[in-house]
Protein backbone atom coordinates (compact mmCIF):
# COMPACT_ATOMS: atom_id res chain seq x y z
CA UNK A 1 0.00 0.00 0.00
CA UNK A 2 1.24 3.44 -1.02
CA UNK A 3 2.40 5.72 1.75
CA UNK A 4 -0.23 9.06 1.89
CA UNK A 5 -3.11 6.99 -0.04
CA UNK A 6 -6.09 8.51 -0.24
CA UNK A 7 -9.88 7.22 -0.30
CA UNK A 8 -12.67 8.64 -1.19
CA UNK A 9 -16.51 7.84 -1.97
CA UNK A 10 -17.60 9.03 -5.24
CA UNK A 11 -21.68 10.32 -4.57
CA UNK A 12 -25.14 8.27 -5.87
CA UNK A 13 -28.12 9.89 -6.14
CA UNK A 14 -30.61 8.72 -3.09
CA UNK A 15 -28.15 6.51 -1.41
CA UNK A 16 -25.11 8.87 -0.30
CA UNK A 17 -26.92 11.67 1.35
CA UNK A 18 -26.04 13.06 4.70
CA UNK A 19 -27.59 10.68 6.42
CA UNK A 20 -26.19 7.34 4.51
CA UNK A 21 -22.39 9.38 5.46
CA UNK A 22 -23.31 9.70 9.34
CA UNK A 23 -24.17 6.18 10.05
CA UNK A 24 -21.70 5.05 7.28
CA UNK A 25 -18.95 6.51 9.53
CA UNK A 26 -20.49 5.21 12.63
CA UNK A 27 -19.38 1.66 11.58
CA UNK A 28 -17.03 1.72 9.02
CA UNK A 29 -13.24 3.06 8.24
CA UNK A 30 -11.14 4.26 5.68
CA UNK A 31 -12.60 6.60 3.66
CA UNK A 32 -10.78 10.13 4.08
CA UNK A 33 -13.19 12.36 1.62
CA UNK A 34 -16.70 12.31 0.67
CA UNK A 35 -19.28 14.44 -1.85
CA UNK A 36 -22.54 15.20 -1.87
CA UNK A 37 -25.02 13.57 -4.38
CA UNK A 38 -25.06 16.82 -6.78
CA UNK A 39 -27.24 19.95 -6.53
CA UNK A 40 -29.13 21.93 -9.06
CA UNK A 41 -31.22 24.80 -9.15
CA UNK A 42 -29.09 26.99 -7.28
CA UNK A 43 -31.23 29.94 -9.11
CA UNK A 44 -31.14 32.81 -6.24
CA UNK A 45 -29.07 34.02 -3.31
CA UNK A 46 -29.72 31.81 -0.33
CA UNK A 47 -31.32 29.30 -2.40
CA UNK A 48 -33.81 26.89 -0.32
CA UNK A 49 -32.55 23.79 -1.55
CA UNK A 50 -29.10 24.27 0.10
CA UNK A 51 -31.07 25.15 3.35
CA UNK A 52 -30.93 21.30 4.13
CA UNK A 53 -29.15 18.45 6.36
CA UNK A 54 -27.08 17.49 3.38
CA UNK A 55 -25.02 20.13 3.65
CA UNK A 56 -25.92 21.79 7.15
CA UNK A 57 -22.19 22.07 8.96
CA UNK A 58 -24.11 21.02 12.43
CA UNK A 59 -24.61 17.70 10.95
CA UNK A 60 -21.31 17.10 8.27
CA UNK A 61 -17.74 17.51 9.14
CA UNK A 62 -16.79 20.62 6.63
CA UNK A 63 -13.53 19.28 6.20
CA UNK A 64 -13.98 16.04 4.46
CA UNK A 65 -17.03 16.72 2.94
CA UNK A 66 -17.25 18.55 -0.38
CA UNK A 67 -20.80 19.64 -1.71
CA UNK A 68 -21.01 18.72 -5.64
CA UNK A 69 -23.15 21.07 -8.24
CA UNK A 70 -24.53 19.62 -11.84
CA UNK A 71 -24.54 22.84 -13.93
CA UNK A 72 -23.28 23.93 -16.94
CA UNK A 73 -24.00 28.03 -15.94
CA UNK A 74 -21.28 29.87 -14.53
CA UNK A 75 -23.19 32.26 -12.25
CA UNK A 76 -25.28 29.16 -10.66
CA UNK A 77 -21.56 27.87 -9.83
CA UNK A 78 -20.47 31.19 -8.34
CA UNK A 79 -24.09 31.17 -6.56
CA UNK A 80 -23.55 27.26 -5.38
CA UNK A 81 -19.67 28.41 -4.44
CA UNK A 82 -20.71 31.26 -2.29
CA UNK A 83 -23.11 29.41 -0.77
CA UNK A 84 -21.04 26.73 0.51
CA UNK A 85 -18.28 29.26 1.63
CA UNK A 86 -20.75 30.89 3.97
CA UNK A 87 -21.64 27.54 5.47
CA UNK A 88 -17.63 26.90 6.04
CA UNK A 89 -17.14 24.80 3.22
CA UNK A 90 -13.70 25.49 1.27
CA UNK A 91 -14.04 23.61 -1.95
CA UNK A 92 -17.10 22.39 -4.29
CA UNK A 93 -16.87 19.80 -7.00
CA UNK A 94 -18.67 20.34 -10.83
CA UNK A 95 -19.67 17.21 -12.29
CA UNK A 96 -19.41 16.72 -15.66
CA UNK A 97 -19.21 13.16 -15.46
CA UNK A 98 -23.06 12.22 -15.20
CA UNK A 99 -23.52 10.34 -18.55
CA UNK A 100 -27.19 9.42 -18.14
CA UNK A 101 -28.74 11.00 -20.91
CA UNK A 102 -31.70 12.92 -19.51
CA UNK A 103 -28.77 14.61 -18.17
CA UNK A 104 -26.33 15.09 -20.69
CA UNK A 105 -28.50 15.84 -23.99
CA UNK A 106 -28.80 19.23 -21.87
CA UNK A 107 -25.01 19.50 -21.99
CA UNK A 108 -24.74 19.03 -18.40
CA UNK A 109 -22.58 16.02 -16.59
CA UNK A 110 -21.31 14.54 -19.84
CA UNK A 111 -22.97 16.09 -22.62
CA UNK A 112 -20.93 19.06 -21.67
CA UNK A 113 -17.15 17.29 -22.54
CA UNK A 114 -18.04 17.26 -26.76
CA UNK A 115 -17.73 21.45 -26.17
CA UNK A 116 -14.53 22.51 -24.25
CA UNK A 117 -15.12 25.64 -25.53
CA UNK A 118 -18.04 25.86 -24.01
CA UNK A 119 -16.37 24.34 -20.31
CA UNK A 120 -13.52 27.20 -20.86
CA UNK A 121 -15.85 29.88 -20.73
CA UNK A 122 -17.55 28.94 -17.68
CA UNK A 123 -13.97 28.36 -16.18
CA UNK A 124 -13.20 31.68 -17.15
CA UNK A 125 -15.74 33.15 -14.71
CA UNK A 126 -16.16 31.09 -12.37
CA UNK A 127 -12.79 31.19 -11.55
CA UNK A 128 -12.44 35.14 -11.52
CA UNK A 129 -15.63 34.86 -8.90
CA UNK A 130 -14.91 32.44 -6.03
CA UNK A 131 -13.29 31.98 -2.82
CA UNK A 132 -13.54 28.21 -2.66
CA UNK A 133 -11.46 25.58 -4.58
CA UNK A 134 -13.14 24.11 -7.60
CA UNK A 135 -12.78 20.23 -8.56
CA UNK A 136 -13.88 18.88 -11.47
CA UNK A 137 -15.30 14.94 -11.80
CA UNK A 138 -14.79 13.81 -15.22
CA UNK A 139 -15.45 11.24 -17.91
CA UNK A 140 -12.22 10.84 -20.82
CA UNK A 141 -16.16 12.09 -22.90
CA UNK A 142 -19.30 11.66 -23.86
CA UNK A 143 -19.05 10.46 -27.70
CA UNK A 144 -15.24 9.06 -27.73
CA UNK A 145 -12.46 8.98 -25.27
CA UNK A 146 -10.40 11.35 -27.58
CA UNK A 147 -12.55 14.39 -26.07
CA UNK A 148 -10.76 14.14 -22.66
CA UNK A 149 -7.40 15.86 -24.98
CA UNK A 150 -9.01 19.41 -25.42
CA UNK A 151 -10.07 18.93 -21.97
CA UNK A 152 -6.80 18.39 -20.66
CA UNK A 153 -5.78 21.88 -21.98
CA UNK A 154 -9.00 23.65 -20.62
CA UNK A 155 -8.50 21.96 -16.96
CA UNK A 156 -4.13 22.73 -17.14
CA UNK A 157 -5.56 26.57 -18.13
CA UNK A 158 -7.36 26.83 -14.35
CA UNK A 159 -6.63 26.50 -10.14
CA UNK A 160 -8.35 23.36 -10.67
CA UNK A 161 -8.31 21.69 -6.65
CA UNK A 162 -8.46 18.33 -8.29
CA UNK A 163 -9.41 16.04 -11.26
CA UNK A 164 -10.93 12.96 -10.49
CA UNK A 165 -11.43 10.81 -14.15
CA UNK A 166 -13.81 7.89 -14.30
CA UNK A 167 -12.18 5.64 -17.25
CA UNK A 168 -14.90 5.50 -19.56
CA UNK A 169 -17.00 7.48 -21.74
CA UNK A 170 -20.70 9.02 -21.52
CA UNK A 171 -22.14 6.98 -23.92
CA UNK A 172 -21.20 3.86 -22.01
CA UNK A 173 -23.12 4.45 -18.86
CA UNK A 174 -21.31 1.99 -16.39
CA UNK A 175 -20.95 -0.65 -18.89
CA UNK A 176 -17.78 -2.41 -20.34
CA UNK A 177 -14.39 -2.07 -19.05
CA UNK A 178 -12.57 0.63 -17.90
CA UNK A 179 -9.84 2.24 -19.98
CA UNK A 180 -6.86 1.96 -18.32
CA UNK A 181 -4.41 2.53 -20.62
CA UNK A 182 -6.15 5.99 -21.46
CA UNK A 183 -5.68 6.63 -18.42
CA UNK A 184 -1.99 5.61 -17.70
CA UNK A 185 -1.40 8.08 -20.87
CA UNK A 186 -3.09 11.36 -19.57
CA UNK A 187 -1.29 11.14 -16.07
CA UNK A 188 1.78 13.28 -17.45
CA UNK A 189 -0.37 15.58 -18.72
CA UNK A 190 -2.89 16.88 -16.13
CA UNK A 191 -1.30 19.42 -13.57
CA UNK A 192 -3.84 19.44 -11.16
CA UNK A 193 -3.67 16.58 -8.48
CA UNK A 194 -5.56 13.23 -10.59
CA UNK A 195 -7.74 11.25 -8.77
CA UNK A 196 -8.70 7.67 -10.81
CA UNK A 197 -12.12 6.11 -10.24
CA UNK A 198 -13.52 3.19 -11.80
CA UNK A 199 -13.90 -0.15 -11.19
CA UNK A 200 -12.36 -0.69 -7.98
CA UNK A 201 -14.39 -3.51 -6.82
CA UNK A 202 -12.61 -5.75 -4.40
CA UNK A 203 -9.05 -4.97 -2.98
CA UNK A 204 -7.67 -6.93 -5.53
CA UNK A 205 -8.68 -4.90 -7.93
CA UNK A 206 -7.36 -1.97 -6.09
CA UNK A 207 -3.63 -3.20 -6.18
CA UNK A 208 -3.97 -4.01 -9.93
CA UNK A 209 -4.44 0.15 -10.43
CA UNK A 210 -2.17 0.92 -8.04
CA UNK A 211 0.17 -1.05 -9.56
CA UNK A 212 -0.58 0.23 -13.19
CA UNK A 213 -0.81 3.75 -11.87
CA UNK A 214 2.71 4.20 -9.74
CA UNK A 215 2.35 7.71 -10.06
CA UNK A 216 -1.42 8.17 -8.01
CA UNK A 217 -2.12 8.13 -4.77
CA UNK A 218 -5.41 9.03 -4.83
CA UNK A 219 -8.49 6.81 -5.91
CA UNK A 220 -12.48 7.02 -5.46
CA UNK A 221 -14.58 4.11 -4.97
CA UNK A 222 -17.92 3.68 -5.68
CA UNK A 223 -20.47 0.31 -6.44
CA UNK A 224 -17.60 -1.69 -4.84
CA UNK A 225 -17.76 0.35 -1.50
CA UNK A 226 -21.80 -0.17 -1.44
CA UNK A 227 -21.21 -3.66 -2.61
CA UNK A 228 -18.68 -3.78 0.85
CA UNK A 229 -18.65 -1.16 3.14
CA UNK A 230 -15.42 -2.51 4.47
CA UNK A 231 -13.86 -2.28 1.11
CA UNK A 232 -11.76 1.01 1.78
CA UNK A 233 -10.71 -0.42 5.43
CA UNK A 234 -9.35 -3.47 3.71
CA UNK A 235 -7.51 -1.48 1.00
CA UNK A 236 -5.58 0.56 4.29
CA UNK A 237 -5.10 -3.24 5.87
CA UNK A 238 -6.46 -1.83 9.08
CA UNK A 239 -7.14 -5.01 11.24
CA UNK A 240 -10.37 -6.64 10.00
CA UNK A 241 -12.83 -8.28 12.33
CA UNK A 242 -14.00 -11.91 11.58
CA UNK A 243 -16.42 -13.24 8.72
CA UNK A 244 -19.47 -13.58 11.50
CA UNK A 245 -18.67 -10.34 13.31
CA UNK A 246 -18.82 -8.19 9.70
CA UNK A 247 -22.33 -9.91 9.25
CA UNK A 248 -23.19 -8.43 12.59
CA UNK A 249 -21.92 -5.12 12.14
CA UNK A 250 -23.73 -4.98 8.15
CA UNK A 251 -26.68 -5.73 9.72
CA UNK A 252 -26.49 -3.28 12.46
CA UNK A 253 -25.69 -0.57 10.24
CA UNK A 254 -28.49 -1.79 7.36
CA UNK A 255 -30.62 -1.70 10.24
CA UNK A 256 -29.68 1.72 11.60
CA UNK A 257 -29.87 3.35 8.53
CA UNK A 258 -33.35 2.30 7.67
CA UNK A 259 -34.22 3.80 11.13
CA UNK A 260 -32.86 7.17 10.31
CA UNK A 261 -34.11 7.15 7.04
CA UNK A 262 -37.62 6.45 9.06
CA UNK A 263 -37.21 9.79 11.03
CA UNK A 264 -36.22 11.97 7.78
CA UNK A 265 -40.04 12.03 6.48
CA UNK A 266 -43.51 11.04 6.70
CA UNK A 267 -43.30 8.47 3.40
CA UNK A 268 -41.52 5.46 4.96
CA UNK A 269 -42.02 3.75 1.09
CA UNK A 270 -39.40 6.50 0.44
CA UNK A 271 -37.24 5.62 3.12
CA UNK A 272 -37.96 1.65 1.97
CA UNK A 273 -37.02 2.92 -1.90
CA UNK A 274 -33.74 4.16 -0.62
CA UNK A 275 -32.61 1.22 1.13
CA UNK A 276 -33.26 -0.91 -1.94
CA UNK A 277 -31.49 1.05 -4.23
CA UNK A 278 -28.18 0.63 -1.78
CA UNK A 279 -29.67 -3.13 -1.25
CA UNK A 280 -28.59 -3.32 -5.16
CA UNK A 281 -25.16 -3.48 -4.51
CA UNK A 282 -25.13 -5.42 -1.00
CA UNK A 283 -26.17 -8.84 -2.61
CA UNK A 284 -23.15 -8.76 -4.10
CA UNK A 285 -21.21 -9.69 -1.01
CA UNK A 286 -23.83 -12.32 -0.10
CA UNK A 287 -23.53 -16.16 -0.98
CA UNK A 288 -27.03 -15.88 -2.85
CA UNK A 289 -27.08 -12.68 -4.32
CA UNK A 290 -30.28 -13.09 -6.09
CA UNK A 291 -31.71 -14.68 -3.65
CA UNK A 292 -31.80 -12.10 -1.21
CA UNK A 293 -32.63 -10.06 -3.85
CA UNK A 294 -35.85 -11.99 -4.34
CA UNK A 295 -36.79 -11.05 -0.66
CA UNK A 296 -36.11 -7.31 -0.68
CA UNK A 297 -36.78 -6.19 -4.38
CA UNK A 298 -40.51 -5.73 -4.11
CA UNK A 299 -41.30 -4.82 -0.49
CA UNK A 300 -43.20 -1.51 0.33
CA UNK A 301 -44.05 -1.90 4.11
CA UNK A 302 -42.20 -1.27 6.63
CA UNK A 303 -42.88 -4.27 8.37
CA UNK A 304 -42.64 -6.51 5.72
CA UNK A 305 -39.22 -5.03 4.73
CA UNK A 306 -37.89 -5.14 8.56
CA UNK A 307 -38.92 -9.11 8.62
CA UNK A 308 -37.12 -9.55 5.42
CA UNK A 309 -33.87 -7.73 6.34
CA UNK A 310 -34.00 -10.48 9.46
CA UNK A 311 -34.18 -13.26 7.37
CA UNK A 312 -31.64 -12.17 5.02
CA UNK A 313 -29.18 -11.78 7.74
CA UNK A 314 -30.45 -15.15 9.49
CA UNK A 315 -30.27 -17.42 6.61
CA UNK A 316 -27.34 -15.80 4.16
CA UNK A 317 -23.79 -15.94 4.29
CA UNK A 318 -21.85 -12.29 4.01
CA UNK A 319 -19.25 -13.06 2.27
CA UNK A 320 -17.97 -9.65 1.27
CA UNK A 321 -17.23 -10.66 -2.35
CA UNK A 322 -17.72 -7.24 -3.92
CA UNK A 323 -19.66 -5.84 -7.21
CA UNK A 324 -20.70 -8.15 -9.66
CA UNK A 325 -21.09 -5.71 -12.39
CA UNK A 326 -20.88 -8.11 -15.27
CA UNK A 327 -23.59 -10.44 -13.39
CA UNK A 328 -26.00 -7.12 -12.92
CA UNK A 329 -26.11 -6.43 -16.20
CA UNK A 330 -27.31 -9.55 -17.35
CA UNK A 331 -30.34 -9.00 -15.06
C-alpha cells in the first residue's frame, strides 16, 4: 500500500446523502473524503434547496465533505460556491461526469465534454468569482475517449483543486471495461492533483491500479464500496474483524440506517425505496445474491421489509465478495 493513499466515496443519487455518510462513519473506516449527491437549481441568493441536512455544517464535518453542483451556468456555480463558503465549506466539485442522458443531452454532466469551448468559458468566470477551490469529476467524454485531450488543456488553463477521471465514456453508462491505458497516458499531462475512479471492486482490484498507476495516490470508490462497506478499510489493511462479526456489524448498520431514514419524512415507502437502491449493490457480497434479492426487491411496508432484512441476515452468508457488475447487467 502506497504511503499518503487517499480514499474517497464518489456520490449516488438517493443513497449517499447526509444521512447514509453519518451512520456510514459510525461503523465503518477508511474513507478520508466524501461528496454530496449533486445539486441543481441553485437559481437565487440563499437558495432553499441548500437550506438542508445534506449540507448543514451542524450535521457534516466541513472538512472532508465537499458539496457537488450539476450545472453547466457559470453564475449558478459562483451562486452554489458562495453558498457553501458561507456555510464553512472550502471547496465544491462540478460534475461533468453524469452520462445518463436525460442529463447530458442538456449538456450538463457529460454532454458538456463534446464542447470545451463551451467548459472554458464557464472556467473563465467562475474562476475570476470564487473563494472556494473548484474540482472537477470527469469522464475521458461523452461520444469518444479522444474528447478528454481538449479537456486536458482547458483543466491545465485553471486552479483546478483536483481532477478525479472515471475511465470511460458518456455513452457507455457503467458498462464495459474501464480504460486503463487511457488513463496511464493522460497522467503526465494533467497538472492538477488526478484522482482515478472506476472499477475498484474488491481490494484486488485496487492493487492491480495501483500497480498500473505508480504515479497516483489518490483513488475514489464507488459500487464496490456499497457492494462492501469494508472495502476502503481493507484497501488501508487496518485489522479486519471476523467473517461472522462483519455480518453483525452490516446488519447493524443496514438496520440503523433504515431507522434514520424512518425519522427523515412522513413516506416510509421513500425511506424503503432508498434502502433498496443501496440493497442493489449489497447482494453482491452475499452467498445468494439473487436470492436475497428476491426477498427485498418488491417490499413496500415497513414491516414486511424489517422481517425480510432479518431473514436475510439469518439465513445468508456475508461473504464480502464485492460488485458483480458483469452479473448485474445480465439481469
Amino acid at each position: 500500500m502506497k504511503e499518503n493513499l487517499k480514499l474517497s466515496l464518489g456520490p449516488f443519487q438517493g443513497i449517499t446523502d447526509q444521512v447514509f455518510r453519518t451512520t456510514y462513519t459510525t461503523y465503518f473506516q477508511g474513507i478520508d473524503k466524501f461528496y454530496t449527491p449533486f445539486f441543481t437549481s441553485i437559481q437565487k441568493d440563499k437558495a432553499k434547496n441548500l437550506q438542508t441536512d445534506e449540507i448543514a455544517p451542524s450535521l457534516n464535518n466541513v472538512e472532508t465533505l465537499t458539496p457537488q453542483i450539476l450545472s453547466n451556468d457559470a453564475a449558478e456555480i459562483i451562486r452554489f460556491s458562495e453558498q457553501c463558503a458561507n456555510l464553512g465549506y472550502n471547496e465544491i466539485n462540478i460534475n461533468i461526469g453524469c452520462p445518463f442522458q436525460r442529463v447530458a443531452r442538456k449538456k450538463r454532466g457529460s454532454g458538456l465534454l463534446p464542447y470545451p469551448e463551451i467548459l472554458d468559458a464557464i472556467f473563465a468566470q467562475v474562476f475570476q468569482n470564487i473563494s472556494t477551490k473548484l474540482s472537477v469529476k470527469c469522464r475521458f467524454g461523452y461520444n469518444d475517449s479522444s474528447e478528454i485531450f481538449p479537456l486536458i488543456d482547458v483543466f491545465n488553463s485553471y486552479p483546478i483543486s483536483e481532477l478525479i477521471v472515471h475511465a470511460r465514456i458518456g455513452k457507455q453508462l457503467y458498462k464495459g471495461t474501464v480504460d486503463t491505458a487511457l488513463f496511464e497516458k493522460i497522467i503526465p499531462l494533467v497538472k492538477a492533483p488526478l484522482i482515478y475512479n472506476g472499477d475498484i471492486f474488491t481490494v484486488s482490484d485496487f492493487k492491480m491500479f495501483e500497480q498500473e498507476f505508480e504515479s497516483v495516490n489518490s483513488f475514489m470508490l464507488g459500487r464496490g464500496l456499497l457492494s462492501n462497506p469494508f472495502l476502503a478499510s481493507e484497501i488501508k489493511e487496518i485489522e479486519q474483524p471476523e467473517s461472522f462479526e462483519k455480518q453483525k456489524i452490516v446488519h447493524a448498520f443496514v438496520v440503523e440506517l433504515f431507522e434514520a431514514r424512518l425519522k427523515q419524512g412522513r413516506y416510509p415507502q421513500r425511506a424503503i425505496g432508498r434502502m433498496k437502491e443501496l440493497w442493489s449493490y449489497l447482494i453482491w457480497s452475499f452467498d445468494e445474491p439473487q436470492h436475497v434479492w428476491r426477498k427485498i426487491k418488491k417490499i413496500n411496508d415497513p414491516k414486511l421489509y424489517t422481517e425480510a432484512v432479518e431473514y436475510i441476515f439469518s439465513n445468508y452468508k456475508w461473504l464480502g465478495n464485492g460488485y458483480k457488475s458483469s452479473e448485474m447487467e445480465e439481469e
